[in-house]
Protein backbone atom coordinates (compact mmCIF):
# COMPACT_ATOMS: atom_id res chain seq x y z
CA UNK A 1 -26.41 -6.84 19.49
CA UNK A 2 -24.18 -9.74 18.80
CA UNK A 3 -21.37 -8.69 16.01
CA UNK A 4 -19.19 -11.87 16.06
CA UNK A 5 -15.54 -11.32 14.52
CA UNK A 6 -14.38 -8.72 12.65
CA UNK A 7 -11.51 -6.91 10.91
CA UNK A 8 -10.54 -3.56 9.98
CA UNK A 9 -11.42 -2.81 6.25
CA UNK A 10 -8.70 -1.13 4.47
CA UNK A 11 -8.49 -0.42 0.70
CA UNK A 12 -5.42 -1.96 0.49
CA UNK A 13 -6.53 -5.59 1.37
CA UNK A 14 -9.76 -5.06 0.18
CA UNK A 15 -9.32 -8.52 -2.01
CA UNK A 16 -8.03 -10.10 1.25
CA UNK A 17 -10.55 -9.65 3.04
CA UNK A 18 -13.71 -10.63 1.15
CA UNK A 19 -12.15 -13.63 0.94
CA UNK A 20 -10.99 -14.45 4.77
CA UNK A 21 -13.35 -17.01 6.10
CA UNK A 22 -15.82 -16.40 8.75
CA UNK A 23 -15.62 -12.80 8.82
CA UNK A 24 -18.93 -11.32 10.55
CA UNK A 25 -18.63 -7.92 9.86
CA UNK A 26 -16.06 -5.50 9.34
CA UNK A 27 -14.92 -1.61 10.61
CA UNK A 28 -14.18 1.31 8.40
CA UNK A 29 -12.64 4.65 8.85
CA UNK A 30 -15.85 7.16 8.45
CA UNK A 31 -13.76 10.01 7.06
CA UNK A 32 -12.74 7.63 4.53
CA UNK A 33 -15.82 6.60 3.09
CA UNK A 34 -18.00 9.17 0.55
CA UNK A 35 -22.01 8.31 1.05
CA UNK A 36 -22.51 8.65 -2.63
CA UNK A 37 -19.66 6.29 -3.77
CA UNK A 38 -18.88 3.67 -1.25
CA UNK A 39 -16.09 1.48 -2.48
CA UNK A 40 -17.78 -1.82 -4.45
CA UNK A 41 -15.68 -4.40 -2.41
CA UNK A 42 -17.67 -3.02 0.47
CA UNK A 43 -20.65 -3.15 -1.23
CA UNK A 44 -20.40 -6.77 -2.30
CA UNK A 45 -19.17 -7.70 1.32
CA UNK A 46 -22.66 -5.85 2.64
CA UNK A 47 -24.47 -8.03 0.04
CA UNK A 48 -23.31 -11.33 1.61
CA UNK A 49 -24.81 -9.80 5.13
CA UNK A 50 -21.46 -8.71 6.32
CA UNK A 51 -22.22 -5.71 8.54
CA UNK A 52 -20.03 -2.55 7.95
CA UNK A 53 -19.33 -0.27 11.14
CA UNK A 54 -18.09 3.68 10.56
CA UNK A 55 -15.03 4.81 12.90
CA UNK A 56 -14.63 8.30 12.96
CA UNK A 57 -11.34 9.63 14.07
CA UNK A 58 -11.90 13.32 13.50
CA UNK A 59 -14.52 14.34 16.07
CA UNK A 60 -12.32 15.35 18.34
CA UNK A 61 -15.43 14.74 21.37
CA UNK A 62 -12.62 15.13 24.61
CA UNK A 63 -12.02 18.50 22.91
CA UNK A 64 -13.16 22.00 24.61
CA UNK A 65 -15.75 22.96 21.89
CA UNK A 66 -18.59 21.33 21.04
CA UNK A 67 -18.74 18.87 18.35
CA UNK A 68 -19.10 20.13 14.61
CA UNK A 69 -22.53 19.64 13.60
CA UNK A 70 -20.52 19.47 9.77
CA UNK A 71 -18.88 16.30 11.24
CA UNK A 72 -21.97 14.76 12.98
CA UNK A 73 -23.73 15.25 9.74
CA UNK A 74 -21.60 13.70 7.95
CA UNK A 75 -20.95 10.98 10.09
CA UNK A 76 -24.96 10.22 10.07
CA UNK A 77 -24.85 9.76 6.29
CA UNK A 78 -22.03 7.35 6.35
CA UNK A 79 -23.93 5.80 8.93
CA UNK A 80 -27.19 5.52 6.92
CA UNK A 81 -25.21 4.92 3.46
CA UNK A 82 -23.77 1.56 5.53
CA UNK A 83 -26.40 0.79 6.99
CA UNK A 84 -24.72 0.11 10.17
CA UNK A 85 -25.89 -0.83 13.34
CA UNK A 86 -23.66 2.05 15.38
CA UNK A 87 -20.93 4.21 14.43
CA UNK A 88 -17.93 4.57 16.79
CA UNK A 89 -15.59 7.64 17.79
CA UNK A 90 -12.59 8.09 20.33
CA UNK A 91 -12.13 9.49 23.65
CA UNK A 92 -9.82 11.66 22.38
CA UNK A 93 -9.20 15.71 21.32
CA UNK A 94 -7.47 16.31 18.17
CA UNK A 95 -7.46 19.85 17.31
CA UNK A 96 -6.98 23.06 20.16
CA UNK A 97 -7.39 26.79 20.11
CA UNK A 98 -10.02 28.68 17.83
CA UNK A 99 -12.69 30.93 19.91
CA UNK A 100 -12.40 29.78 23.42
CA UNK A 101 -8.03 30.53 23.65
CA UNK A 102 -8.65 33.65 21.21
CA UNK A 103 -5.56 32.04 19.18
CA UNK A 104 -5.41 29.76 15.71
CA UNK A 105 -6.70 26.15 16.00
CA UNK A 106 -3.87 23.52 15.87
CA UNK A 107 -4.43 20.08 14.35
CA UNK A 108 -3.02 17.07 15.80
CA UNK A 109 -3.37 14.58 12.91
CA UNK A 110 -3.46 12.37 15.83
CA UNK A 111 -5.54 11.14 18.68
CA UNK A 112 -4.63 12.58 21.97
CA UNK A 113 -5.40 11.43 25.54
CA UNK A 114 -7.92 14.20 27.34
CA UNK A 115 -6.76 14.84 31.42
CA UNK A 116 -9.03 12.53 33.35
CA UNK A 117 -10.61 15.50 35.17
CA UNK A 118 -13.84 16.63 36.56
CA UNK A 119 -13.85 19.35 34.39
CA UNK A 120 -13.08 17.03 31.30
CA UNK A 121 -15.32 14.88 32.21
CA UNK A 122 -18.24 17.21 32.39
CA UNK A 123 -17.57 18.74 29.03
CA UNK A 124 -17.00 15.28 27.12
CA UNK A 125 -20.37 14.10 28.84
CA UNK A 126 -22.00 17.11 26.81
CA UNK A 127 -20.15 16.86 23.53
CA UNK A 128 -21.27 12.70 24.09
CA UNK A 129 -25.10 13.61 24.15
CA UNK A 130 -24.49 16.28 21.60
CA UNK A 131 -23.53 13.80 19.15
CA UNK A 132 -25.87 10.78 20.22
CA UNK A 133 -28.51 13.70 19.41
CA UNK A 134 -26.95 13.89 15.56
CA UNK A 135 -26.77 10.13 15.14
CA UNK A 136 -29.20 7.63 13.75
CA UNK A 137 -28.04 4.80 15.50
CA UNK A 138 -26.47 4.21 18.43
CA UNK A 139 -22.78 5.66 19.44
CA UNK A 140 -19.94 3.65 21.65
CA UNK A 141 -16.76 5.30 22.08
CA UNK A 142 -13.34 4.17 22.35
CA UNK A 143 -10.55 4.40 25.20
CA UNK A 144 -6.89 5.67 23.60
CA UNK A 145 -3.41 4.78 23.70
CA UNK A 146 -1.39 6.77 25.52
CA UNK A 147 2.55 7.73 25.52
CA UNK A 148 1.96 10.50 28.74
CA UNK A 149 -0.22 11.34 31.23
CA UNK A 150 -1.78 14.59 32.56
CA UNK A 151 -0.95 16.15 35.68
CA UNK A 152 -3.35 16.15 38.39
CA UNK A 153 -5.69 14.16 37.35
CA UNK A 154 -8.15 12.97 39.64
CA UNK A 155 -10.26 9.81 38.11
CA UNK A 156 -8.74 6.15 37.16
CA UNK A 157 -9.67 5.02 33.42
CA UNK A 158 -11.95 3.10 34.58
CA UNK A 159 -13.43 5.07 36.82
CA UNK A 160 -13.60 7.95 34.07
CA UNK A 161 -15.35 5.93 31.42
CA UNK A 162 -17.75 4.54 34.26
CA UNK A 163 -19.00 7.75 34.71
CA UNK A 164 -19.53 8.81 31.69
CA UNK A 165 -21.41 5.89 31.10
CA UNK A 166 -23.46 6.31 34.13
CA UNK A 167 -24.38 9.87 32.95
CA UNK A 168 -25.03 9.88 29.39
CA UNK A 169 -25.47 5.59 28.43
CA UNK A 170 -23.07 5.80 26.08
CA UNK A 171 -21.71 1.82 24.80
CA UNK A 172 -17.98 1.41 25.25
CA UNK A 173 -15.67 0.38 22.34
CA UNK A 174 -13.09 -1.11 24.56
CA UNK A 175 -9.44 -1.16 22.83
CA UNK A 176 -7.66 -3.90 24.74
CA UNK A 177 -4.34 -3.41 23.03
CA UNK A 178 -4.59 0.31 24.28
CA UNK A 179 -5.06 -1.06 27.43
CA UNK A 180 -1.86 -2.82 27.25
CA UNK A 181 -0.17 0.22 26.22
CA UNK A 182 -1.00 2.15 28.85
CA UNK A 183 0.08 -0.47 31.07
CA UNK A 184 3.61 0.16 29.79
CA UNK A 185 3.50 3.84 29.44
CA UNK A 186 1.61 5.26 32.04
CA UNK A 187 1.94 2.28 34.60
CA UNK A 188 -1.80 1.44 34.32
CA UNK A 189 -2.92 -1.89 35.38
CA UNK A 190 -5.49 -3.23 33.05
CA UNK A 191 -7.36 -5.78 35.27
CA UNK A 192 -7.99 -2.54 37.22
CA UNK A 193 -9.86 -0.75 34.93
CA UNK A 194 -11.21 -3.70 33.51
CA UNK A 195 -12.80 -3.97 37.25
CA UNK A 196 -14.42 -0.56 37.06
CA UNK A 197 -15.74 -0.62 34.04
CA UNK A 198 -19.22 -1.21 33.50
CA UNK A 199 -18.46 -3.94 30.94
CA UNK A 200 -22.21 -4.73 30.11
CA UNK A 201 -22.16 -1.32 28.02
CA UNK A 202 -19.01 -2.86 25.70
CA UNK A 203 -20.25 -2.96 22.37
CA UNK A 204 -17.12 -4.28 21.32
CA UNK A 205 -13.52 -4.64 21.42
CA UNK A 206 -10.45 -4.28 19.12
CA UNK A 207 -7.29 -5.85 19.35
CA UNK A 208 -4.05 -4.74 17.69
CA UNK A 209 -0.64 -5.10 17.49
CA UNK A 210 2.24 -2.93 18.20
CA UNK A 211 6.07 -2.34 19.15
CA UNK A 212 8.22 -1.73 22.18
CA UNK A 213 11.33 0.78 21.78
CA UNK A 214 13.24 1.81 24.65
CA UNK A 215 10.32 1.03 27.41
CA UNK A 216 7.93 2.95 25.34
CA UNK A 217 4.91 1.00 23.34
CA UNK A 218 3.77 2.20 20.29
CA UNK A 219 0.40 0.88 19.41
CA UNK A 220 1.35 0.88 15.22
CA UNK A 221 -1.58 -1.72 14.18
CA UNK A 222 1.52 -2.52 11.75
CA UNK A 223 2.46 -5.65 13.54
CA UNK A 224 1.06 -8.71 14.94
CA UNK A 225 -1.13 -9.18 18.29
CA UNK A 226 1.36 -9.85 21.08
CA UNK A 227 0.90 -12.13 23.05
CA UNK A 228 0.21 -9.42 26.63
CA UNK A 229 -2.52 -7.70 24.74
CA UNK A 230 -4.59 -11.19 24.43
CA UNK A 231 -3.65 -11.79 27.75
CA UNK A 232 -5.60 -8.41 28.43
CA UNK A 233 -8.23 -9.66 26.02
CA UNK A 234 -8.48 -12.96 28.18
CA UNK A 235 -8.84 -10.45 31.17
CA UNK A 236 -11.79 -9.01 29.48
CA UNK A 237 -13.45 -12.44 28.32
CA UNK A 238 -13.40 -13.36 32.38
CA UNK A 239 -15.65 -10.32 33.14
CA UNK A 240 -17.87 -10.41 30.03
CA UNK A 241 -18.79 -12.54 26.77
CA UNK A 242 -18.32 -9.03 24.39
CA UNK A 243 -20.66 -8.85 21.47
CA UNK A 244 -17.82 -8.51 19.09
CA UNK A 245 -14.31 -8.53 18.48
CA UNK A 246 -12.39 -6.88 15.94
CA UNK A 247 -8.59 -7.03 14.47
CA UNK A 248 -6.89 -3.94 13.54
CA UNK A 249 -4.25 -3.89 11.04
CA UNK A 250 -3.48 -0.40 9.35
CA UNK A 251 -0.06 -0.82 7.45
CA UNK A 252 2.44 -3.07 6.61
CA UNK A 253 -0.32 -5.55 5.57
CA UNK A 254 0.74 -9.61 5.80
CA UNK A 255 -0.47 -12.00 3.23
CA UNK A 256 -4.18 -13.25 3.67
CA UNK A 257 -3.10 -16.56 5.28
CA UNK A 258 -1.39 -14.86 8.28
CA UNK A 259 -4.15 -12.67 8.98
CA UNK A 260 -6.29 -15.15 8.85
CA UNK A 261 -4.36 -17.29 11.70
CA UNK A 262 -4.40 -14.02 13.91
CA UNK A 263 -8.62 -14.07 13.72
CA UNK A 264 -8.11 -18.17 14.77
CA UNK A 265 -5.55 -16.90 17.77
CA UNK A 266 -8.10 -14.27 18.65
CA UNK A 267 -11.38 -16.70 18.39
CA UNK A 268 -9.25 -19.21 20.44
CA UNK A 269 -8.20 -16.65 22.94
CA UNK A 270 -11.77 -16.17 23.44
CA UNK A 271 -12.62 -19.89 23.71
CA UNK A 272 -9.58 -20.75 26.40
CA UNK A 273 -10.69 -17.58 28.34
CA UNK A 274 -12.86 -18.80 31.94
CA UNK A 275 -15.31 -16.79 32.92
CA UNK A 276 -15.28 -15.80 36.93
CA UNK A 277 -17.61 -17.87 38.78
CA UNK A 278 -18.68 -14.94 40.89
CA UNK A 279 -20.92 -12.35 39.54
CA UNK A 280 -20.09 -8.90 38.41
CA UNK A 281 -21.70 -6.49 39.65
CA UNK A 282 -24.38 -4.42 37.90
CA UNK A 283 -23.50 -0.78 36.52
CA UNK A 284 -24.73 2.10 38.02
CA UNK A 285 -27.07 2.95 35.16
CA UNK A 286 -28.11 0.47 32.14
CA UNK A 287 -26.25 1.55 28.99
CA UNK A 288 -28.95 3.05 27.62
CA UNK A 289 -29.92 6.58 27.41
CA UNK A 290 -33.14 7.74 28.91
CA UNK A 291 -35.31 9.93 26.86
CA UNK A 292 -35.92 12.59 30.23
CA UNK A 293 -34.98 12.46 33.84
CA UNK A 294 -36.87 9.92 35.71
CA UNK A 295 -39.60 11.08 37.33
CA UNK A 296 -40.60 10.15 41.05
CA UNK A 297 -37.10 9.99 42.39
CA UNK A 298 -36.53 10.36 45.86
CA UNK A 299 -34.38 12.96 47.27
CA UNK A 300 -30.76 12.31 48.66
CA UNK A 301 -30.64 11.96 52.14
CA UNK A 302 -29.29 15.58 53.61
CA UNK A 303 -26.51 13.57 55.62
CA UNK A 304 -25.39 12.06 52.40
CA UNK A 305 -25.76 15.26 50.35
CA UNK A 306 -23.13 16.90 52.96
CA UNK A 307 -20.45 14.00 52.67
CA UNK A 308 -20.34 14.81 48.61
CA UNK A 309 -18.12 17.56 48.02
CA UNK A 310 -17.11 16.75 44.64
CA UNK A 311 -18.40 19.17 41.87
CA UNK A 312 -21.47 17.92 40.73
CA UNK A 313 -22.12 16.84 37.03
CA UNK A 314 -24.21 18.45 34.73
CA UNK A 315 -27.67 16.58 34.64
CA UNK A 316 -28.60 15.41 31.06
CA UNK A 317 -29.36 17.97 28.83
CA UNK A 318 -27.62 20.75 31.94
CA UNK A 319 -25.35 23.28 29.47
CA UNK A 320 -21.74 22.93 30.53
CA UNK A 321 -20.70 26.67 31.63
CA UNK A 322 -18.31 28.55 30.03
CA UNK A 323 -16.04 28.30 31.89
CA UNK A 324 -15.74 25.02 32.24
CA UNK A 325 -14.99 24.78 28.29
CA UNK A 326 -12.22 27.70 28.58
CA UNK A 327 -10.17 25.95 31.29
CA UNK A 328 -9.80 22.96 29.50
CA UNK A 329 -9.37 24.51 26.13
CA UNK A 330 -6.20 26.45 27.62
CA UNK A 331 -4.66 23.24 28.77
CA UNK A 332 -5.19 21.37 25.35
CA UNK A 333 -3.82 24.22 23.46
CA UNK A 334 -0.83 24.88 25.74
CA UNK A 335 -0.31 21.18 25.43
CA UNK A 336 -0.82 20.85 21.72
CA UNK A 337 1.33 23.90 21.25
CA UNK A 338 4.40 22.12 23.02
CA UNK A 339 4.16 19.12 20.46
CA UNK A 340 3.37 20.77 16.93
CA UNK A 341 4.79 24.30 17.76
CA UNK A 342 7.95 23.99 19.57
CA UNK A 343 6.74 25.84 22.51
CA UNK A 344 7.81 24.60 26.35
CA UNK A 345 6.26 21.87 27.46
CA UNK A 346 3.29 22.83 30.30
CA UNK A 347 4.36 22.73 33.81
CA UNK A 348 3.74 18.69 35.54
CA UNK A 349 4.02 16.82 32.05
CA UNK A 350 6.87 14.73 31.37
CA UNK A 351 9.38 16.44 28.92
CA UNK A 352 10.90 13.32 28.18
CA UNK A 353 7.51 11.62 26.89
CA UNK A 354 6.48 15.01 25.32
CA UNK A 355 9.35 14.98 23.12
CA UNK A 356 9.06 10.96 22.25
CA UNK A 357 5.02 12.27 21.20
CA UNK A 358 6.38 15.07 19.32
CA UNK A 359 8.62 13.36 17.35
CA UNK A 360 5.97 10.37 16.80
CA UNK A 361 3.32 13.05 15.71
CA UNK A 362 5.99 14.29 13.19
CA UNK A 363 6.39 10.86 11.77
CA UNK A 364 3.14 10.46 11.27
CA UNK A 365 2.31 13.50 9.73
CA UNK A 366 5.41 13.04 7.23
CA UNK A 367 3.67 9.71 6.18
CA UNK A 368 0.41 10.72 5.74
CA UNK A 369 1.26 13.94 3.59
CA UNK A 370 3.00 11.24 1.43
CA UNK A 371 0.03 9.18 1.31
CA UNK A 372 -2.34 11.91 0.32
CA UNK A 373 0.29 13.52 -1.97
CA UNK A 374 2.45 11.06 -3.62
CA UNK A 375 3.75 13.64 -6.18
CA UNK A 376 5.69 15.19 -3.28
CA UNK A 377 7.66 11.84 -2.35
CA UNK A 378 8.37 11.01 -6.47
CA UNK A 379 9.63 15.42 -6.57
CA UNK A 380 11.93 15.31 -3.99
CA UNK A 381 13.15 11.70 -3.72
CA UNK A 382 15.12 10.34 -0.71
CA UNK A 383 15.41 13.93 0.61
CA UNK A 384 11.50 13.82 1.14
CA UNK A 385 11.37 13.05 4.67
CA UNK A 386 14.22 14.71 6.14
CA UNK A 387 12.73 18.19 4.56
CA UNK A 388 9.04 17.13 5.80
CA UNK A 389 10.55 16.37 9.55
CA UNK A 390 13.01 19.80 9.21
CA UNK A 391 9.51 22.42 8.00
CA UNK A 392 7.06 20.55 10.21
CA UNK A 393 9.41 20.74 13.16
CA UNK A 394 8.17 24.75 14.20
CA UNK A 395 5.11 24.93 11.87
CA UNK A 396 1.82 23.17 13.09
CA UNK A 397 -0.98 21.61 10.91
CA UNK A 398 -4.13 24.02 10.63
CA UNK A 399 -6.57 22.37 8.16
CA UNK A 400 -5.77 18.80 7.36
CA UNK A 401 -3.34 16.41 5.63
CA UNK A 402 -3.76 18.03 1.68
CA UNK A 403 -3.39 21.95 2.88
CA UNK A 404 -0.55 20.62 4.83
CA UNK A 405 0.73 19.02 1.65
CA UNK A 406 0.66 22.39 0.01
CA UNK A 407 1.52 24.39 2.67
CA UNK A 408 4.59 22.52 2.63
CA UNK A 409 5.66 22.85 -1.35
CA UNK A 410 5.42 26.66 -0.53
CA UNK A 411 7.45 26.24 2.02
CA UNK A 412 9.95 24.54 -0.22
CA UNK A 413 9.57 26.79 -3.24
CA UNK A 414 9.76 30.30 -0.62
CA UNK A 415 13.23 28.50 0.50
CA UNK A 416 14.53 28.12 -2.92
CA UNK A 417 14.10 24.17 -2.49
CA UNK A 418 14.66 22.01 -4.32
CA UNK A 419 18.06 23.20 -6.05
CA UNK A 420 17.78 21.08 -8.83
CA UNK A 421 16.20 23.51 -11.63
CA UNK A 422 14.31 20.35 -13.03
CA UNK A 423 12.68 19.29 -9.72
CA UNK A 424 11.80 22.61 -8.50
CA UNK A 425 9.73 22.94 -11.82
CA UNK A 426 7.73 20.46 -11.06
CA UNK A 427 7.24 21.02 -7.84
CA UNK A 428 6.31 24.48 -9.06
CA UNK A 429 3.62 22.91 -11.50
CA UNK A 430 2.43 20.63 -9.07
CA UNK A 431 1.54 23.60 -6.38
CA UNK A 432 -0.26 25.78 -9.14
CA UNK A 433 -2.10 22.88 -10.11
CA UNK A 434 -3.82 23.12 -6.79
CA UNK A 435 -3.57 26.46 -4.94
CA UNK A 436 -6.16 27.57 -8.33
CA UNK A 437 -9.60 28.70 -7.55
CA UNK A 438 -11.34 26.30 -10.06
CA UNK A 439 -10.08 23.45 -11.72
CA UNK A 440 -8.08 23.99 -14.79
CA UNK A 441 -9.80 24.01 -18.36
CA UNK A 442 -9.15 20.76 -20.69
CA UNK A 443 -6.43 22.09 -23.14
CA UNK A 444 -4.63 23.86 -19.96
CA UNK A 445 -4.57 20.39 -18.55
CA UNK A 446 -3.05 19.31 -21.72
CA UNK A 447 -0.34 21.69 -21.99
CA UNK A 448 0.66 21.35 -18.67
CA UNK A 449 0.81 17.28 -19.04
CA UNK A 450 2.72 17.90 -22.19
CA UNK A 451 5.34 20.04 -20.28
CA UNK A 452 5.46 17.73 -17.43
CA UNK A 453 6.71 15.22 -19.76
CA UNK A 454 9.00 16.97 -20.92
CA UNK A 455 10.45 18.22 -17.78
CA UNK A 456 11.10 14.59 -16.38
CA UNK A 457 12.77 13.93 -19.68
């Protein structure tokens, strides 16, 4: 399925982008979008034939449990509502604990690399054909950025996303900038994994931008493509013409005329790129996903049987065992408890990278409560993110950005925060607002404008 070039759609430049020229198709953030009332820029943009894409970033399908059949569901309708050719999720986990650890489920708010793992492995393969089950079109999922690696791990990338190609067909979404990141922070070579992969299953590939403080990169999609990720993207075009290619851009937006010269660098990037005369070799398994075990398939040979001592896979539709799903569920937690929760950091991880994550989780979940609730920022002024940082610092996220939000005014109000009288009531009037069991009747929503007013006066 050819895509051509794309570009991340984002409310904020909606304008910009309906009018960037030669634009094929474009990639939203499924949690974003509501079925019933998708936004009429993209609408218009689907009525030229620009294809929209869904990219779901709360699955969490490198988790321990199985995926949320709420989530699939919900993914499928954005799916259908778009009618889009695939949707696209991460490699990722984003939330620990619950059943399996017998202890309260953390939230990330982030997307966090899963230990590369035979174990891992075997239980992302399942959550994989769990959710290509759920969906009405076809699923590719995406390698991560990293700032740390696991301990003992015991595949490459490229090896890891090869097999879980191989065992459930499953199209790649292959993030070149993330590749480039973990070049820097985990000492990953790129044309390596680029070499294992099975790069006829690459639906399609994103490029972004991003920022290097003291030897760490931080893949922000706030600043332009560097010039080593379209190196990496050159690296790519040598094994494989990909279907598409997508920009990602997700704050600090430029004018329209800059991001249109970044899709020329990345169309010419792909032009200058030569292809390798000699042919790459043919993946394991096609990228598609049989409907049953083949039948008629002759037996391993017993002296090769013998040499394989590694753990076998699942076979498709094989239930992972319990097990399985508990040991890796007490390594995400412990892990996820170190950089939410303040507790040590697991044994083998790097402390030092741990606390650089911890701090950029922090950052991120200070911005995005601002986002979500502006109110908060406008109440407490300057001193917004240095009380954000100082009551997320011990106290982890347990159901999303907008409980966060009020968890956090209670905090405040509990603490006797703000001192000014005039800002603490209306951060008081803000929190009722919300925290009610039903929405407020019309002339209680009148008073309490009324005596908002008057309280900023």
């Amino acid at each position: 399925m050819e895509l051509g070039i794309g570009i991340g759609w984002r409310p904020e430049i909606a304008e910009v982008v309906a009018e960037l020229p030669g634009v094929d198709w474009v990639e939203v953030v499924a949690e974003n979008i509501c079925p019933g009332h998708v936004p009429e820029a993209l609408e218009r943009l689907r009525s030229r034939g620009v294809r929209v894409v869904p990219h779901g970033v709360s699955l969490g399908l490198g988790g321990a449990d199985r995926p949320d059949a709420g989530k699939l569901a919900a993914l499928a309708r954005r799916a259908e509502a778009l009618g889009s050719p695939l949707v696209t999720e991460h490699i990722a986990f984003v939330r620990a604990g619950g059943p399996l650890t017998a202890s309260r489920t953390l939230e990330a708010g982030h997307l966090l690399p899963v230990p590369r793992t035979r174990d891992a492995l075997r239980v992302l393969c399942e959550n994989v054909r769990i959710a290509q089950d759920s969906l009405p079109v076809p699923l590719a999922v995406e390698n991560i950025a990293a700032l740390f690696s696991w301990p003992h791990e015991e595949l490459t990338e490229g090896q890891f996303l090869a097999e879980l190609v191989e065992r459930t067909g499953v199209r790649l979404l292959v993030d070149v900038a993330n590749l480039h990141t973990n070049r820097v922070n985990r000492g990953e070579d790129p044309a390596k994994a680029l070499d294992e992969l099975p790069v006829e299953a690459i639906a399609y590939v994103h490029v972004a931008g991003g920022v290097e403080r003291d030897g760490v990169w931080h893949d922000t999609h706030a600043h332009p493509v560097p010039e080593p990720v379209l190196d990496v993207l050159r690296e790519l075009r040598a094994r494989v013409r990909p279907p598409g290619v997508l920009l990602e851009r997700d704050d600090d937006f430029p004018p329209g005329e800059e991001l249109a010269r970044e899709l020329d660098t990345v169309r010419a990037t792909l032009r200058s790129a030569a292809p390798r005369t000699a042919a790459v070799p043919a993946p394991r398994r096609a990228p598609t996903r049989p409907a049953e075990p083949a039948k008629n398939t002759e037996p391993a040979e017993p002296a090769e049987a013998a040499e394989n001592t590694e753990p076998a896979l699942p076979a498709d539709g094989e239930a992972v065992e319990g097990a399985v799903r508990e040991r890796l569920a007490l390594g995400q937690v412990a892990l996820l408890s170190a950089l939410v929760a303040g507790t040590p950091a697991p044994e083998g991880f790097d402390a030092r990278r741990l606390r650089t994550q911890r701090r950029a989780l922090a950052a991120k979940r200070a911005s995005v409560v601002a986002k979500v609730a502006p109110e908060l920022r406008d109440i407490l002024g300057d001193g917004y993110r240095a009380a954000f940082l100082s009551y997320a610092r011990n106290r982890p996220m347990h159901h999303g950005y907008r409980r966060d939000a009020l968890d956090f005014a209670e905090h405040l109000l509990i603490a006797g925060t703000p001192v000014d009288d005039r800002a603490r009531r209306r951060l008081t009037h803000w929190w009722e607002e919300r925290v009610t069991p039903q929405p407020p009747r019309r002339t209680t929503r009148m008073v309490r404008a009324a005596r908002a007013v008057l309280i900023r006066r």
